[in-house]
Protein backbone atom coordinates (compact mmCIF):
# COMPACT_ATOMS: atom_id res chain seq x y z
CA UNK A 1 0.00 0.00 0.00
CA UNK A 2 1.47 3.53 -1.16
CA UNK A 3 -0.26 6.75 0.38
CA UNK A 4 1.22 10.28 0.68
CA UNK A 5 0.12 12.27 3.59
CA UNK A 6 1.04 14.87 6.28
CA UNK A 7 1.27 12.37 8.55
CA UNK A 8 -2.13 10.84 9.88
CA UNK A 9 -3.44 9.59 6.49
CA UNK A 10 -0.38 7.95 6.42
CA UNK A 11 -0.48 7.02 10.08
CA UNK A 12 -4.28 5.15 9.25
CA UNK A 13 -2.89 3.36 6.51
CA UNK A 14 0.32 1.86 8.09
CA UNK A 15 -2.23 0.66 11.03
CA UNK A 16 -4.38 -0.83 8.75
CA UNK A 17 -1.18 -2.51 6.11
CA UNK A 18 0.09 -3.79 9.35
CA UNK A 19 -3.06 -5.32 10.24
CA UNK A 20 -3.69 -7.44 6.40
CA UNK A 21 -0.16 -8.16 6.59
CA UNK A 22 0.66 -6.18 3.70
CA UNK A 23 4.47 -3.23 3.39
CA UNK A 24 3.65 0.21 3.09
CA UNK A 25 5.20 2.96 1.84
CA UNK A 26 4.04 6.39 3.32
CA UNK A 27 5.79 9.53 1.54
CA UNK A 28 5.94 12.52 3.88
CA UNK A 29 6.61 16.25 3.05
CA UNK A 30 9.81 17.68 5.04
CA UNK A 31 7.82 19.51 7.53
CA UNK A 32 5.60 16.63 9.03
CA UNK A 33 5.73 16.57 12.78
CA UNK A 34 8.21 14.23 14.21
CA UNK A 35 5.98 12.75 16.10
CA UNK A 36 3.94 11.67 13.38
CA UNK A 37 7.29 9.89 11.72
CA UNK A 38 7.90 7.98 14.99
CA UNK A 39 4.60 6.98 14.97
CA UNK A 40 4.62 5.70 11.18
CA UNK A 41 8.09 4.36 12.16
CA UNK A 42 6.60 2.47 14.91
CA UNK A 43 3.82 0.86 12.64
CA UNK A 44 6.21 -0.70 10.51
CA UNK A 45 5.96 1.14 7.29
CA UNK A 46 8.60 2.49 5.24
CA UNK A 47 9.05 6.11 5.24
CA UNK A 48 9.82 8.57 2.17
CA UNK A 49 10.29 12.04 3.28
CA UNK A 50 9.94 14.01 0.05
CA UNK A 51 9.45 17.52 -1.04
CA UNK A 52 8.65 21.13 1.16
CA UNK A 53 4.71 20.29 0.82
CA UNK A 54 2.35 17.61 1.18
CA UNK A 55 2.00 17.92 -3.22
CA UNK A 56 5.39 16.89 -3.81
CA UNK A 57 5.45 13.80 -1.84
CA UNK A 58 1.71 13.04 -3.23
CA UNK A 59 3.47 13.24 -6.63
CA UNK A 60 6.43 11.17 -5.46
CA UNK A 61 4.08 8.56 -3.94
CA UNK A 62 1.71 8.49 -7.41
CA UNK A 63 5.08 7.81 -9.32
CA UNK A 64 6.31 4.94 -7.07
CA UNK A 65 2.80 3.54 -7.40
CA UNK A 66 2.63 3.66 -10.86
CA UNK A 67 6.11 1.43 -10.81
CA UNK A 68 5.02 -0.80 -8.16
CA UNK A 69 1.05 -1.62 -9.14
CA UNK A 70 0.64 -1.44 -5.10
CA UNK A 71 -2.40 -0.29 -4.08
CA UNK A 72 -2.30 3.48 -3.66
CA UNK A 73 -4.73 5.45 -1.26
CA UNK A 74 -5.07 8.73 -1.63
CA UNK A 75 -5.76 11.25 1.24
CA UNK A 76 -9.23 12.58 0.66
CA UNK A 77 -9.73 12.74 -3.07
CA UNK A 78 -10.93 8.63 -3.02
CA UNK A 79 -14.43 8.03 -2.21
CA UNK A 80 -13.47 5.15 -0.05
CA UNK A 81 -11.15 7.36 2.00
CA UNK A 82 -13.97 10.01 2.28
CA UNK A 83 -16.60 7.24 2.92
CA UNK A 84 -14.61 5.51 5.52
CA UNK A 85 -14.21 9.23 7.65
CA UNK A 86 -17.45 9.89 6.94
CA UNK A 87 -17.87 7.32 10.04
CA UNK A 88 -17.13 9.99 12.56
CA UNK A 89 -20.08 11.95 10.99
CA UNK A 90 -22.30 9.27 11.90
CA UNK A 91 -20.93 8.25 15.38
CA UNK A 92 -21.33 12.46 15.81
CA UNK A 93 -25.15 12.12 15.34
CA UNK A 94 -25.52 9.08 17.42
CA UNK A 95 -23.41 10.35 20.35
CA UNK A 96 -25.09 14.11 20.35
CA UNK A 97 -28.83 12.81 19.16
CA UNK A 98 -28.04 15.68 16.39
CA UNK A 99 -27.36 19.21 16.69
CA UNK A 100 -28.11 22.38 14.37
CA UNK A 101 -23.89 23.33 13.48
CA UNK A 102 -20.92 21.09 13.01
CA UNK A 103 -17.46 22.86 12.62
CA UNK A 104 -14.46 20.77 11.03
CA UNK A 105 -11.13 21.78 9.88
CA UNK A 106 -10.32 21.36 6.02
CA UNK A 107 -7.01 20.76 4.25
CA UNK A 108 -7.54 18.81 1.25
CA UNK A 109 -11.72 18.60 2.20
CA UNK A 110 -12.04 14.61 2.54
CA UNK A 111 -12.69 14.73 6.09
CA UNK A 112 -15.29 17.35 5.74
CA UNK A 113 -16.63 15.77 3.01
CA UNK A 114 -17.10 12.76 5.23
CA UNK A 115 -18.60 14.26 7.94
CA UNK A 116 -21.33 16.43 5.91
CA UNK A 117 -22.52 13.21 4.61
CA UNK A 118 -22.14 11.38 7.31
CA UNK A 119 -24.33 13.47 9.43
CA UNK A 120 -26.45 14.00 6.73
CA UNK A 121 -26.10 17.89 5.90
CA UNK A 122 -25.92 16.56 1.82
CA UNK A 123 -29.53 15.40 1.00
CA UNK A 124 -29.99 12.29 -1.39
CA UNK A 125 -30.92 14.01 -4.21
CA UNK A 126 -27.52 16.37 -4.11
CA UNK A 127 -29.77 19.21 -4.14
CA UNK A 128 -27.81 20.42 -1.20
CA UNK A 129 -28.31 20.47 2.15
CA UNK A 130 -29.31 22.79 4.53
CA UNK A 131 -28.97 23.39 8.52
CA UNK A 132 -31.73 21.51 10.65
CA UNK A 133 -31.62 24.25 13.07
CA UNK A 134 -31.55 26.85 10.82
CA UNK A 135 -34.08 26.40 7.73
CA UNK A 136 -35.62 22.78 8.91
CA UNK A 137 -33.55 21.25 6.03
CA UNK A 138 -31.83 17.60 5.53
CA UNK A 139 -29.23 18.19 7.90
CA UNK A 140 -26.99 20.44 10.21
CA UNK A 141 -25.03 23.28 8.90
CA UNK A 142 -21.29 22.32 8.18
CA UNK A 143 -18.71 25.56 9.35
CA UNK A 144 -15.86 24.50 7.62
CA UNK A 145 -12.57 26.05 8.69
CA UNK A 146 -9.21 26.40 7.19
CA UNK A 147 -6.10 28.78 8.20
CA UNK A 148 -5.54 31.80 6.41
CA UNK A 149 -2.69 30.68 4.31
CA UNK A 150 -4.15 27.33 3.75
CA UNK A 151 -7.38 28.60 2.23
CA UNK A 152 -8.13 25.57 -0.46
CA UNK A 153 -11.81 25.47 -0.16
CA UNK A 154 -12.09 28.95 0.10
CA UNK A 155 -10.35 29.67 -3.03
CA UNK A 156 -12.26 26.43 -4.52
CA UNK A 157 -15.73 27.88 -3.83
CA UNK A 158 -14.59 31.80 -5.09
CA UNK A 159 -13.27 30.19 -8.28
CA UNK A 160 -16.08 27.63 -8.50
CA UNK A 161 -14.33 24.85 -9.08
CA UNK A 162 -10.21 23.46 -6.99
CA UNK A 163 -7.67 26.02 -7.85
CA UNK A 164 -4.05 25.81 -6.81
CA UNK A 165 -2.74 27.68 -3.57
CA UNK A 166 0.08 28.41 -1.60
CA UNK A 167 0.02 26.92 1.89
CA UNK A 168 2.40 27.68 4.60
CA UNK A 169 2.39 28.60 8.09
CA UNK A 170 1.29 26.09 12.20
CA UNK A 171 -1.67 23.97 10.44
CA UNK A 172 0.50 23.58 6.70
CA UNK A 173 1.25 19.89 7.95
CA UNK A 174 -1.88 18.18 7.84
CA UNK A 175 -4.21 21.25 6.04
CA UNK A 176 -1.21 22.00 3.66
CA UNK A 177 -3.16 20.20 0.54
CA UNK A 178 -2.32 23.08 -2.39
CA UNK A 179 -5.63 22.09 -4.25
CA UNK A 180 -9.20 20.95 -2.78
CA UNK A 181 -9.83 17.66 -3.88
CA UNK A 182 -12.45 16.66 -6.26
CA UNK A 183 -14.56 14.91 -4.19
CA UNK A 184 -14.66 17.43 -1.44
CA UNK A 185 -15.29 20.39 -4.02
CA UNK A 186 -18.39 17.82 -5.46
CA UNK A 187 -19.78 17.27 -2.04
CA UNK A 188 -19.03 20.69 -0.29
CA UNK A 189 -20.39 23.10 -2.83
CA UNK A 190 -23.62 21.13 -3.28
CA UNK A 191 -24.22 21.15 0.90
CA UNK A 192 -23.34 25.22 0.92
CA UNK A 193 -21.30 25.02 3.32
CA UNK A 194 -20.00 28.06 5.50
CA UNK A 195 -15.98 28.78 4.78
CA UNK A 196 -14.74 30.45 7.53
CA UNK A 197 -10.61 31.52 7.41
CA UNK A 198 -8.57 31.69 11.05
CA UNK A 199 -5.14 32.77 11.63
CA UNK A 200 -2.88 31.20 12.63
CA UNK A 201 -2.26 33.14 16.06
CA UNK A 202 -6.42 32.14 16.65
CA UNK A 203 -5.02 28.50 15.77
CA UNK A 204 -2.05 28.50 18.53
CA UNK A 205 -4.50 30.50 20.98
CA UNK A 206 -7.27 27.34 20.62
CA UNK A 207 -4.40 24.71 20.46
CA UNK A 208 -3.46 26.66 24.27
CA UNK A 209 -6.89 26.57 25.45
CA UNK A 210 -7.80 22.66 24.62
CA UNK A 211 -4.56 22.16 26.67
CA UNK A 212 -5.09 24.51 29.41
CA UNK A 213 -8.78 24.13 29.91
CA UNK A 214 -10.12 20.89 28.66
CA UNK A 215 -6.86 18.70 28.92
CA UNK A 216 -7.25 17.92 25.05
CA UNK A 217 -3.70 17.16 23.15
CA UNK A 218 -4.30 18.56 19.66
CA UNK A 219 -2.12 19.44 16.99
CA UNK A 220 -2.49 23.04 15.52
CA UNK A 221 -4.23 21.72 12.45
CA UNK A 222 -6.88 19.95 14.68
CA UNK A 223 -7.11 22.90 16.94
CA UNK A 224 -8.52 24.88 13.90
CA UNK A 225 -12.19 24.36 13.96
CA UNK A 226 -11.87 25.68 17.25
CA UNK A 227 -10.32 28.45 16.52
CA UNK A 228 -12.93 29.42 14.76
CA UNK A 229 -15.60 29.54 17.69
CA UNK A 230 -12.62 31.11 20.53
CA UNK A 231 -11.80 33.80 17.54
CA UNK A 232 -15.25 34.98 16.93
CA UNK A 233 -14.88 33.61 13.34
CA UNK A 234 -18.31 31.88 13.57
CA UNK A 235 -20.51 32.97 16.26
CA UNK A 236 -23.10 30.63 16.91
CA UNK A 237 -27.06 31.87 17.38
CA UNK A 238 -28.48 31.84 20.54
CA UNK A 239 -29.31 28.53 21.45
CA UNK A 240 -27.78 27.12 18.45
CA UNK A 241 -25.97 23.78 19.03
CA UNK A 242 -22.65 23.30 17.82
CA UNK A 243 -20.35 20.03 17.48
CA UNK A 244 -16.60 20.99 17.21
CA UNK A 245 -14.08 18.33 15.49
CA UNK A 246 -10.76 18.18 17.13
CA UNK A 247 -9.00 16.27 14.14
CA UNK A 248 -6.05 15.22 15.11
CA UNK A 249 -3.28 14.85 18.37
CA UNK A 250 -0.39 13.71 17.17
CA UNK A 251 1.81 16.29 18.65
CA UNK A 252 4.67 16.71 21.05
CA UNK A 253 3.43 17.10 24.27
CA UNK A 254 6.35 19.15 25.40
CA UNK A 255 4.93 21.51 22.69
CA UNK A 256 1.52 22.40 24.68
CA UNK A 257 3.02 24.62 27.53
């Protein structure tokens, strides 16, 4: 199995080549967390770090696939992949009995892609969905959140259709995809959902506050839905219940105070 990732893509699919018995070959950008290496290299798989950004070692990984027929699996431009994370969509519903707002990070949009299906804020039809709490439509609202100089979907849904962007700065590891994929474009302009940008001091402030606060270990990228909410970025209704997504810990502990 060949996958290119930031570093938890790549984490998932080590777990689950080491489970079927199968090698894997993750290829990593240069500025993945360290922690997320020891963790691959802990898994078993066989690490290629490759390029400044997660689209050079995505284009290193399709390459090596291409050579080696293994069985590639892409971030979040698969509909597998963005069925399979879809999944914490659904356990959201069944754990909160629903609620009118869910806010989730987005880097390369398969995640959020996942969840506004799986809680069902995309109708069947793909006329788009609308917020339960808001306009009594199929589903909640989706917030979805990116830093400012990650902004893929936001860019994506100006342009109408995935553009390419530059991506730096705290979240760039995991929400450092330079083009929305596909999928995510497909699913997340027919739901209409909300694109909210955060910087990235909001980002470190949130990742400080999980810590601090509520004793959640995030990483910077998952601490960005957050962000949103502690920023003032989104600013729910009265009343209005929200679900937050914290996607993602692999961090360095040392790193949170």
């Amino acid at each position: 199995m060949i996958a290119a990732s930031g570093g938890n893509h790549g984490l998932a699919v080590a777990y689950a080549a080491r489970a079927l018995g199968v090698r894997a070959e993750i290829f990593v950008p240069e500025v993945t967390s360290p922690v997320k290496v020891a963790g691959l290299r802990r898994l078993g798989a066989e690490i290629n770090q490759v390029g400044a950004i997660y689209s050079e070692a995505a284009e290193a990984a399709a390459k090596r696939a291409a050579e080696t027929g293994a069985l590639a699996v892409h971030a979040y431009d698969q509909p597998e992949v963005v069925a399979g994370q879809g999944t914490t969509g659904l356990e959201l519903m069944a754990q909160t009995g629903g609620v009118d707002t869910v806010v989730v990070a987005v880097g390369g949009g398969g995640f959020a892609a996942g969840i506004t299906v799986g809680v069902g804020a995309l109708d069947a039809e793909g006329s788009g969905g609308r917020s339960a709490g808001a306009s009594g439509g199929s589903g909640p609202r989706i917030v979805a959140v990116e830093p400012v100089l990650c902004p893929t979907l936001h860019e994506a849904l100006r342009a109408g259709r995935p553009v390419p962007v530059q991506v730096s700065g705290v979240g760039a590891d995991a929400l450092g995809a330079s083009r929305l994929g596909g999928v995510a474009y497909d699913v997340l302009s027919r739901a209409d959902v909300q694109s909210v940008l955060v910087s990235d001091d909001a980002i470190v402030a949130a990742r400080r506050t999980l810590w601090e606060e509520h004793r959640v270990a995030t990483e910077h990228a998952g601490a960005a839905a957050y962000a949103a909410l502690l920023s003032g970025a989104y600013v729910p209704a009265d009343g209005e219940r929200v679900a937050v997504v914290v996607c993602g810990s692999n961090t360095d502990p040392a790193t949170l105070v």
